[in-house]
N, C-alpha and C. Protein backbone atom coordinates (compact mmCIF):
# COMPACT_ATOMS: atom_id res chain seq x y z
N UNK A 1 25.61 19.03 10.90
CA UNK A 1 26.86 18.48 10.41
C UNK A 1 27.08 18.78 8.93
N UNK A 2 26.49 19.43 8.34
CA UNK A 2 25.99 19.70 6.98
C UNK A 2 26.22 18.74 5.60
N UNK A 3 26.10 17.14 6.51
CA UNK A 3 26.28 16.03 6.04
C UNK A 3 25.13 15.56 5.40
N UNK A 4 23.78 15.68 6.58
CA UNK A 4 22.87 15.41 6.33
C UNK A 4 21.95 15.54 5.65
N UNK A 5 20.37 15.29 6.05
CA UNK A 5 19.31 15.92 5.80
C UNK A 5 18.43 16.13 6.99
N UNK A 6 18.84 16.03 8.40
CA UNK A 6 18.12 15.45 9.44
C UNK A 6 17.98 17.13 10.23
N UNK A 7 16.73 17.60 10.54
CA UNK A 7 17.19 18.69 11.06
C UNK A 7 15.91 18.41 12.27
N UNK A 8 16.54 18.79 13.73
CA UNK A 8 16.22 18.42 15.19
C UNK A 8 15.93 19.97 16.06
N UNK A 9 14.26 20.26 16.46
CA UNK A 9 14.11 21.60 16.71
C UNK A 9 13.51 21.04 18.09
N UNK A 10 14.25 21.93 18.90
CA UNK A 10 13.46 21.90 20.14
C UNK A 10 13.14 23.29 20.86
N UNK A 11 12.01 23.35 21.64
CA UNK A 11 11.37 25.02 21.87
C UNK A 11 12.44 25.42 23.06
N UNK A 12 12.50 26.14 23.43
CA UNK A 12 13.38 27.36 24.83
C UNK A 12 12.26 27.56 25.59
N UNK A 13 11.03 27.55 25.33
CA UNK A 13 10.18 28.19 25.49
C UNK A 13 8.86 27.57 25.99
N UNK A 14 7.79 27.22 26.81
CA UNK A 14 6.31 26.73 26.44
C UNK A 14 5.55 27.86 26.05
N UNK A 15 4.53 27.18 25.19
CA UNK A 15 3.09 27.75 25.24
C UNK A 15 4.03 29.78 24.22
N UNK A 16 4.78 29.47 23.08
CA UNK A 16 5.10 30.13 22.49
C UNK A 16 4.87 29.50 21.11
N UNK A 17 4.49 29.88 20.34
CA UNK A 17 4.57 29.17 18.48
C UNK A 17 5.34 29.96 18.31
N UNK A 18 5.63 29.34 16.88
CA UNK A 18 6.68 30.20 15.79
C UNK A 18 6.41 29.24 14.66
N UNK A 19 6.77 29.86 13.29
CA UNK A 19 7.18 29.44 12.11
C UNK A 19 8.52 29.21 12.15
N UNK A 20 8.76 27.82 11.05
CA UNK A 20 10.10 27.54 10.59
C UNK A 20 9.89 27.58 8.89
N UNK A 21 10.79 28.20 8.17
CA UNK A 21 10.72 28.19 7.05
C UNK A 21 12.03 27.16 6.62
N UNK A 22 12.17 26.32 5.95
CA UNK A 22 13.04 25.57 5.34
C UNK A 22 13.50 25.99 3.67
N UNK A 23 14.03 26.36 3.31
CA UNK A 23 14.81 26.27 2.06
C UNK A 23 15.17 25.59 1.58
N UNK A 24 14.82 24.65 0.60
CA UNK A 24 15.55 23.71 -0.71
C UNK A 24 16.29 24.43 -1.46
N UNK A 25 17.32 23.64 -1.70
CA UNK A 25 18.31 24.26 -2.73
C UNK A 25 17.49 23.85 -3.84
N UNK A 26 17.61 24.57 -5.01
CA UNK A 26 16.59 25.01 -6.35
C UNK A 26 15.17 25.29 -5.93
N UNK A 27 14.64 25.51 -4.92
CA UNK A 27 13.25 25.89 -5.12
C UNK A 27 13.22 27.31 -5.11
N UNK A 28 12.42 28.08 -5.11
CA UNK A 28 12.00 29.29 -5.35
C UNK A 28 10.94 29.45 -3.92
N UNK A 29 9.95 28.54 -3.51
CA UNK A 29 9.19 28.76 -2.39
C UNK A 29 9.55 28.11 -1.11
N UNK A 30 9.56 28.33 -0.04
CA UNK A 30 10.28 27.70 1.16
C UNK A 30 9.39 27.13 1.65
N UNK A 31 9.87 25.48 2.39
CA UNK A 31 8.52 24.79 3.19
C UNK A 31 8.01 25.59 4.56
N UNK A 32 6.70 25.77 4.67
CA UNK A 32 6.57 26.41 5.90
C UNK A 32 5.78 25.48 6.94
N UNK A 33 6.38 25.77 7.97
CA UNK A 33 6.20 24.60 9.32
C UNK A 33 5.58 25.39 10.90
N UNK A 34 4.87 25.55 10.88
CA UNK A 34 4.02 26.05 12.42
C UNK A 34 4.61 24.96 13.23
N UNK A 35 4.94 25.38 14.32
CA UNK A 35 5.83 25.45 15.28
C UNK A 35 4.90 25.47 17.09
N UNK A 36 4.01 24.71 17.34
CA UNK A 36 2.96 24.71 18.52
C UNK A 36 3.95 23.80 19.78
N UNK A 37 4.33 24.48 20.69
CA UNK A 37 5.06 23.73 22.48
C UNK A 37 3.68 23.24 22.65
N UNK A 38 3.80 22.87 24.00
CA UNK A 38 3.23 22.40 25.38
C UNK A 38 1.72 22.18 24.76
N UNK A 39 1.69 21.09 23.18
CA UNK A 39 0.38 20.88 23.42
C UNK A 39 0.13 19.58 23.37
N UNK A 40 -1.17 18.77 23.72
CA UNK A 40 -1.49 17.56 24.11
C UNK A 40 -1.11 16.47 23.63
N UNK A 41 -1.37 16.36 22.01
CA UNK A 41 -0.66 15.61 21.44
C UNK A 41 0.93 16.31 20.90
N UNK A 42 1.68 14.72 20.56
CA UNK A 42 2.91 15.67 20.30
C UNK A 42 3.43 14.77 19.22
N UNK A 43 3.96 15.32 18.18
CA UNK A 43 4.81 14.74 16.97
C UNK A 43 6.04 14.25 17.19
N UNK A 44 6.43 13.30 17.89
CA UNK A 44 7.74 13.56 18.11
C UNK A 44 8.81 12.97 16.87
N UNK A 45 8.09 12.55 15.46
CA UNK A 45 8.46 12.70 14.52
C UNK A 45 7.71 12.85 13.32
N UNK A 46 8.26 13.61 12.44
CA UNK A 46 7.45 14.24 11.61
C UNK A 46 7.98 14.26 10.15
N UNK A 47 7.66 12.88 9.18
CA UNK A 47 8.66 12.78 8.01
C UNK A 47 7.54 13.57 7.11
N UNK A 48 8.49 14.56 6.17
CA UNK A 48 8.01 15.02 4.46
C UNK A 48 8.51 14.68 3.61
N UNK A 49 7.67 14.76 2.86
CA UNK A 49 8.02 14.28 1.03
C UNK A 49 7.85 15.57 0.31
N UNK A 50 8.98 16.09 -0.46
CA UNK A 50 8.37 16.83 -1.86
C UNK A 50 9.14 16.63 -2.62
N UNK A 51 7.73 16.41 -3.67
CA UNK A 51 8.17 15.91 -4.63
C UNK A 51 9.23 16.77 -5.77
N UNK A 52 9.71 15.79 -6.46
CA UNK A 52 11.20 16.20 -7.10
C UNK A 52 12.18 15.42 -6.55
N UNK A 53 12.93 15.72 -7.60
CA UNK A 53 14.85 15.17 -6.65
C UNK A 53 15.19 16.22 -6.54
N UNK A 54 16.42 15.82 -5.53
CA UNK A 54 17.50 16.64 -4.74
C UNK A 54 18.13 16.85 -6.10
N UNK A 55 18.98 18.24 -5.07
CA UNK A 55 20.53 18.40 -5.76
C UNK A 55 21.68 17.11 -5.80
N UNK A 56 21.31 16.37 -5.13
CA UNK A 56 22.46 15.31 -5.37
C UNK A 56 21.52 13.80 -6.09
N UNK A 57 20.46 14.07 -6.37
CA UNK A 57 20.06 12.76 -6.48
C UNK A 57 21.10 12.52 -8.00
N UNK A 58 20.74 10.80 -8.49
CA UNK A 58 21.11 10.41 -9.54
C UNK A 58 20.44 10.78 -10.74
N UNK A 59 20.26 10.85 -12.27
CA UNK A 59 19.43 10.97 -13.22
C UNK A 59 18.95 9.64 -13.20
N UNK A 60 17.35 9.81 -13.80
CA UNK A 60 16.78 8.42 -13.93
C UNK A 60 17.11 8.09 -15.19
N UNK A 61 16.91 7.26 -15.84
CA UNK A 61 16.71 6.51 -16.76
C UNK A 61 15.33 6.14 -17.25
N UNK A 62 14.97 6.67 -18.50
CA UNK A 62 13.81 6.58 -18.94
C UNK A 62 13.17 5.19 -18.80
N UNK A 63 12.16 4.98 -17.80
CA UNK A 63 11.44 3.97 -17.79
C UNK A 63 10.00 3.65 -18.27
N UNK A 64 10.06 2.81 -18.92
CA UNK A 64 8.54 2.33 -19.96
C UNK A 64 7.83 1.75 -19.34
N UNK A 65 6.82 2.09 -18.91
CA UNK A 65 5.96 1.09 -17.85
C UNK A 65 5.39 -0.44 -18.59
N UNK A 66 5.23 -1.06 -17.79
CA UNK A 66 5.07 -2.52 -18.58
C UNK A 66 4.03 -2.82 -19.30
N UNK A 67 3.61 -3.71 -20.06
CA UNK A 67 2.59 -4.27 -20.70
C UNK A 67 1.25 -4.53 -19.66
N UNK A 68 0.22 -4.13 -20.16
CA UNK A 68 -0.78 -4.78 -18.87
C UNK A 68 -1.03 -6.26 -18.95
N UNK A 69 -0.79 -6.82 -17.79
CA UNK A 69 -1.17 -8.25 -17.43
C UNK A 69 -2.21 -8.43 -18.13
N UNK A 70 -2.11 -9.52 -18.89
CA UNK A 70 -3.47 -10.52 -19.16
C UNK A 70 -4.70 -11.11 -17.87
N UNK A 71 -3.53 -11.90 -17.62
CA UNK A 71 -3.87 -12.47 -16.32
C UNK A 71 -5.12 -11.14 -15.24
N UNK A 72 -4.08 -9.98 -15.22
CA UNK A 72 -5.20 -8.94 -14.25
C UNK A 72 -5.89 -8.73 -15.25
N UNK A 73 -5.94 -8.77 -16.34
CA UNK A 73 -7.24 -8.39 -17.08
C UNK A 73 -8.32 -8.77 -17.35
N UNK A 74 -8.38 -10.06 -17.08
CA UNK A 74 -8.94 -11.76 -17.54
C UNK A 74 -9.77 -11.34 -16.03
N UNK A 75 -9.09 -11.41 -14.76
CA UNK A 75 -9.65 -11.46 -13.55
C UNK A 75 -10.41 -10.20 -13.44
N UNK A 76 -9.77 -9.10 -13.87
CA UNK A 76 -10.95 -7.65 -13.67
C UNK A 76 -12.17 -8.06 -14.82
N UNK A 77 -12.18 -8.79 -15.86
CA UNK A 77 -13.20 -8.55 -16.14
C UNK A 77 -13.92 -9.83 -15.74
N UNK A 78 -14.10 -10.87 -14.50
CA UNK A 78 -14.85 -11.54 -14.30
C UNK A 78 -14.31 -13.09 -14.61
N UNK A 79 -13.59 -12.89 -15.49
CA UNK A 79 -13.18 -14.42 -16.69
C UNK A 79 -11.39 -15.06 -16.24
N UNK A 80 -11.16 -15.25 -14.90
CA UNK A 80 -9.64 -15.45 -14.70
C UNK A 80 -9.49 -16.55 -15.76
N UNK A 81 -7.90 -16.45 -15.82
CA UNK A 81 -7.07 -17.92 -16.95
C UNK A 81 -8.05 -19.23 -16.66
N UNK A 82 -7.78 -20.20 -17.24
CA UNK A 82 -8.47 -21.55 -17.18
C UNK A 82 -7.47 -22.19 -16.12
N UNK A 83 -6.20 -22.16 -16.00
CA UNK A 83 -5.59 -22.75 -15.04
C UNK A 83 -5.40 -22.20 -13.26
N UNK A 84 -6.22 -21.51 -13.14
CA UNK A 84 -6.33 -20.15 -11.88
C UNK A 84 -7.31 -21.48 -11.20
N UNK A 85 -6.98 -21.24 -9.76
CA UNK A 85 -7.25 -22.12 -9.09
C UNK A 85 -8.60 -21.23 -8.12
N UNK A 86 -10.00 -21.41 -7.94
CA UNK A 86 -10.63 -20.37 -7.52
C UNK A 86 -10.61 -20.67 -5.85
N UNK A 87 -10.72 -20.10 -5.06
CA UNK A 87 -10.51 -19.92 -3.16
C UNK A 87 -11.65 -19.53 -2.77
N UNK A 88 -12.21 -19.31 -1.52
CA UNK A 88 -12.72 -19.02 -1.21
C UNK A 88 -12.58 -17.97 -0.25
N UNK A 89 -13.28 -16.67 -0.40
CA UNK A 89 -13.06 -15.62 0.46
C UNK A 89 -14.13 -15.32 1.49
N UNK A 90 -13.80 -14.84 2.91
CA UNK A 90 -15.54 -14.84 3.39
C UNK A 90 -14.67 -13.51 3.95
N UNK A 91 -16.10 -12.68 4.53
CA UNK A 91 -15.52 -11.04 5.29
C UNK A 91 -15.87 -10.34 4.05
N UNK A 92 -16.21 -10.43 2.99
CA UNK A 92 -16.63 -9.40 2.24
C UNK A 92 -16.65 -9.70 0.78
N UNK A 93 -16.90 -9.09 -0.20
CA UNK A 93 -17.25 -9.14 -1.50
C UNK A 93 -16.23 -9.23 -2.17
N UNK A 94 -16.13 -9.97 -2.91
CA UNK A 94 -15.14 -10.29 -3.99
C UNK A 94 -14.80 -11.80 -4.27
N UNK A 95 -14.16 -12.53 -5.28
CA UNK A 95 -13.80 -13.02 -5.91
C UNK A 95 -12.28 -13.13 -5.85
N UNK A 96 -11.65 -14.71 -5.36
CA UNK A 96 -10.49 -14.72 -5.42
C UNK A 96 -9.64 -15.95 -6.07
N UNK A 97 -8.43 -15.90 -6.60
CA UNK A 97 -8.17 -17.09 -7.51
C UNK A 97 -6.45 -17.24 -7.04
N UNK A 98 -5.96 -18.32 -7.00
CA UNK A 98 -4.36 -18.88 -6.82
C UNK A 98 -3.82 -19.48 -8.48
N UNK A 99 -3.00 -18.26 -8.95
CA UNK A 99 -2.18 -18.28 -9.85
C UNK A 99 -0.94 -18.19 -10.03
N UNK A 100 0.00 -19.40 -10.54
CA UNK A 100 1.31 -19.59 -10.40
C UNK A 100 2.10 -18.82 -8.94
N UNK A 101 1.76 -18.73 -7.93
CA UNK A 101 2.15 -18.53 -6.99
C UNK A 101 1.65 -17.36 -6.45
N UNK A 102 0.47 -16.63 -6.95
CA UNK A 102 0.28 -15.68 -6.84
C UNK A 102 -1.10 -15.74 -6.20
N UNK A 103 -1.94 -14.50 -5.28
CA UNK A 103 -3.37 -14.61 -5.48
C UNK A 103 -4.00 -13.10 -6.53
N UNK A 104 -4.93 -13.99 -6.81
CA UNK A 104 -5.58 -12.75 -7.68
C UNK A 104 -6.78 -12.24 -7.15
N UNK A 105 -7.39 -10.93 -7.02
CA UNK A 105 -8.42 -11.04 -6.35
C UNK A 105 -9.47 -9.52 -7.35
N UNK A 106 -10.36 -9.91 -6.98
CA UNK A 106 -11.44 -9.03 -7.71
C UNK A 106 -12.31 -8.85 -6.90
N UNK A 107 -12.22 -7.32 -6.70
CA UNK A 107 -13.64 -6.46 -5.36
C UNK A 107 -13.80 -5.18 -5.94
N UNK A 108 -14.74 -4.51 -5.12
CA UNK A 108 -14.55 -3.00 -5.39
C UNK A 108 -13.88 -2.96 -4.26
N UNK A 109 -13.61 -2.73 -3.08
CA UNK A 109 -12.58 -2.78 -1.90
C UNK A 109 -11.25 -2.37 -2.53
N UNK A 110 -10.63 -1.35 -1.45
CA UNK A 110 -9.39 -1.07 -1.74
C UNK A 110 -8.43 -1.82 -0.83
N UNK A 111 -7.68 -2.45 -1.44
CA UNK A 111 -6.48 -3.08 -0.54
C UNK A 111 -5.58 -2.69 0.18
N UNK A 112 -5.71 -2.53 2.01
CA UNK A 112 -5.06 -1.90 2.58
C UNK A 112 -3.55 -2.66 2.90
N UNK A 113 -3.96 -4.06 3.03
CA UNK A 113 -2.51 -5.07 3.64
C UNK A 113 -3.12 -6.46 3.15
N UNK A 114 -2.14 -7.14 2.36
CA UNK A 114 -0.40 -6.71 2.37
C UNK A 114 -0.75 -6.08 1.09
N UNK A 115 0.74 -5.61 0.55
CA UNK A 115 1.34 -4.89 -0.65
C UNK A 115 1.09 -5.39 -1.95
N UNK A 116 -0.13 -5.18 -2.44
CA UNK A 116 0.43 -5.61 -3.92
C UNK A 116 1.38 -5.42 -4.84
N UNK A 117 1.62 -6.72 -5.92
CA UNK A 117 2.36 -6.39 -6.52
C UNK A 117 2.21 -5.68 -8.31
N UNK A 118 0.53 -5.69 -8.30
CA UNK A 118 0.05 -4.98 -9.53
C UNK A 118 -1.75 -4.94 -8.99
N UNK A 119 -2.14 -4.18 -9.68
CA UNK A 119 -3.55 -3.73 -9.76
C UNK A 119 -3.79 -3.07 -10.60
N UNK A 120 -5.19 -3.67 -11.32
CA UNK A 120 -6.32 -2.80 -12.72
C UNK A 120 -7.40 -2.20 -12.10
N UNK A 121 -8.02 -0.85 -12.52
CA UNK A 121 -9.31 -0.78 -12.09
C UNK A 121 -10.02 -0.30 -13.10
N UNK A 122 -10.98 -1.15 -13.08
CA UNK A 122 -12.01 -0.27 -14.37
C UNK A 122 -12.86 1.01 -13.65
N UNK A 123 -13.68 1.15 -15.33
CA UNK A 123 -14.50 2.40 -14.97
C UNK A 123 -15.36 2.64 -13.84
N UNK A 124 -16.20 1.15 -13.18
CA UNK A 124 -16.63 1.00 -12.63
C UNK A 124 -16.52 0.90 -11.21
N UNK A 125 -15.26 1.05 -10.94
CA UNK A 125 -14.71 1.04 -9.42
C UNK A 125 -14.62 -0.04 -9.39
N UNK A 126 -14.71 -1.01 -9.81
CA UNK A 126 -14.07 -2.57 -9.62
C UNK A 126 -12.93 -2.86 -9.98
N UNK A 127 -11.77 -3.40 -9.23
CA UNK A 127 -10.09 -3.63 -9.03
C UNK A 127 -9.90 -5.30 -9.12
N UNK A 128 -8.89 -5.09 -9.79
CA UNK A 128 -8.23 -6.49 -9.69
C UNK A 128 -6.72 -6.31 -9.27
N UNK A 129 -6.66 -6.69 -8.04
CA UNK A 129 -5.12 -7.34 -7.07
C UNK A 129 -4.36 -8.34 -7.61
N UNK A 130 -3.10 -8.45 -7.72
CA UNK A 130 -2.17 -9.43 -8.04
C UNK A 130 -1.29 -9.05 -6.69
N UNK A 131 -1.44 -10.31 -5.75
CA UNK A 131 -0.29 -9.97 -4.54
C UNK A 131 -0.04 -11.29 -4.08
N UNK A 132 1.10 -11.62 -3.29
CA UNK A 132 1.35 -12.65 -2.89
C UNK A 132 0.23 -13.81 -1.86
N UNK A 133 0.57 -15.34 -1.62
CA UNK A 133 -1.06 -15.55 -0.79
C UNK A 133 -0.56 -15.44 0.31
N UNK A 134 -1.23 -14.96 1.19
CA UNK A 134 -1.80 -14.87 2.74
C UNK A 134 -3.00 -15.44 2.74
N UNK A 135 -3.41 -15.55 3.98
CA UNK A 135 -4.91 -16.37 4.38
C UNK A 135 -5.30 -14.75 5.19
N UNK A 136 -5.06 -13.81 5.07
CA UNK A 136 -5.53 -12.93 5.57
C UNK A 136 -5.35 -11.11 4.98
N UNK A 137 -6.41 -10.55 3.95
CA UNK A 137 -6.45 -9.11 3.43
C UNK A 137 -7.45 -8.72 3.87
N UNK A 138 -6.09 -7.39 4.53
CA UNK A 138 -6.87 -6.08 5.12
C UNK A 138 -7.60 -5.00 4.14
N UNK A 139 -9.04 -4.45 3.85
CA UNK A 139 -9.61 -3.34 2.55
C UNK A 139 -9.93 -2.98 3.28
N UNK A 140 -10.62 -1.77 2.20
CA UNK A 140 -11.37 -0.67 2.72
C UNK A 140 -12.68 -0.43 1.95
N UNK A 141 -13.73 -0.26 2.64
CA UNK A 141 -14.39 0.36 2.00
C UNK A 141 -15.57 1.25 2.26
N UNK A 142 -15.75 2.18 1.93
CA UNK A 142 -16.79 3.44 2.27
C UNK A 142 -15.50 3.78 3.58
N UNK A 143 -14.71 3.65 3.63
CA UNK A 143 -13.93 4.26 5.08
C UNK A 143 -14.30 2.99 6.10
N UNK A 144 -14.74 2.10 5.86
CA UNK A 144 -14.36 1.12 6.90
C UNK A 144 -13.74 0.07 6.83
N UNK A 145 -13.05 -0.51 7.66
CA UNK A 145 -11.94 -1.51 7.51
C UNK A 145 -12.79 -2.68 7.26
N UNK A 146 -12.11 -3.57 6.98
CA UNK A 146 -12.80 -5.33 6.07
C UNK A 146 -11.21 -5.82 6.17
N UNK A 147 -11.80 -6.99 7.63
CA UNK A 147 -10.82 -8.54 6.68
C UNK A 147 -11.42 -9.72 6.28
N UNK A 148 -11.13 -9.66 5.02
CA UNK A 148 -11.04 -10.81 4.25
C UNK A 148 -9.95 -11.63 4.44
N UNK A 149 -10.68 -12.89 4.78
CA UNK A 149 -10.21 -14.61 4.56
C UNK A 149 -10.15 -15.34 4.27
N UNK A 150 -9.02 -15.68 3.78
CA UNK A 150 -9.33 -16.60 2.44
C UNK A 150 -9.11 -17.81 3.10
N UNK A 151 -9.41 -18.85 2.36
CA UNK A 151 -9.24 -20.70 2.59
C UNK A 151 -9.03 -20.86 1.19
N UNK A 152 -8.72 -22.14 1.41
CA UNK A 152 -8.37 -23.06 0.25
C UNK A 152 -6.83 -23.06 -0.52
N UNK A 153 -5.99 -22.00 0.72
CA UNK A 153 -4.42 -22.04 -0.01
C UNK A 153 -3.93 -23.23 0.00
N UNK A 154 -3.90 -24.02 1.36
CA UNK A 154 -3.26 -25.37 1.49
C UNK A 154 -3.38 -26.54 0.59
């Protein structure tokens, strides 16, 4: 419809490949896409990212990234605020605290779920989380999944 960005390929053919080359307007190199029918598993959707803006995007506006939290700083290094309320976590290593509506948490574990809304990590591979409370975070670590559970929100 040349409205879009949505482009829908289907084979004529089994057990034939092909390349699709895609063209961005301003690039110089074209995305290239192997093209496999009739095999076992199947993509039946397949989102990309590259990076840059479009020809139509908006200009940004120079943005200053913020001040680093105290608060995550206090908690990455061991020492949360005096008014941080400490919880209890079981399922794995770390340290967790309830601040002004927030939880704070300190592991080496990477936080898979939910979303934080800030994180520090020192040199040491040790992170400090600022994310909303749940009684339940999904990490990672060495490649294996960890849930951690917290008590003591109520």
């Amino acid at each position: 419809d040349k409205k879009s960005n949505i482009l829908m390929i289907q084979a004529n053919a089994s057990h034939t490949s092909a390349n699709l080359a895609v063209r961005l307007r301003g690039q110089n190199t074209p995305v290239m896409l192997s093209l496999l029918p009739a095999q076992k598993s199947v993509d039946f959707r397949v989102d990309m990212h590259v990076p840059g803006l479009g020809p139509n995007a908006l200009p940004r506006e120079n943005i200053v990234p913020n001040a680093p939290s105290t608060d995550l700083l206090q908690v990455l290094d061991g020492v949360p605020p005096s008014q941080a309320k400490q919880l209890n976590l079981t399922g794995g290593e770390g340290r967790i605290w309830l601040l002004n509506g927030n939880l704070y948490l300190r592991t080496k574990m990477t936080v898979i779920s939910p979303a934080w809304t800030a994180v520090m990590t020192s040199t040491d591979g040790m992170h400090a989380y600022k994310m909303s409370p749940v009684p339940v975070i999904l990490a990672s670590l060495n490649g294996q999944m960890i849930r951690l559970r917290v008590k003591g929100l109520s």
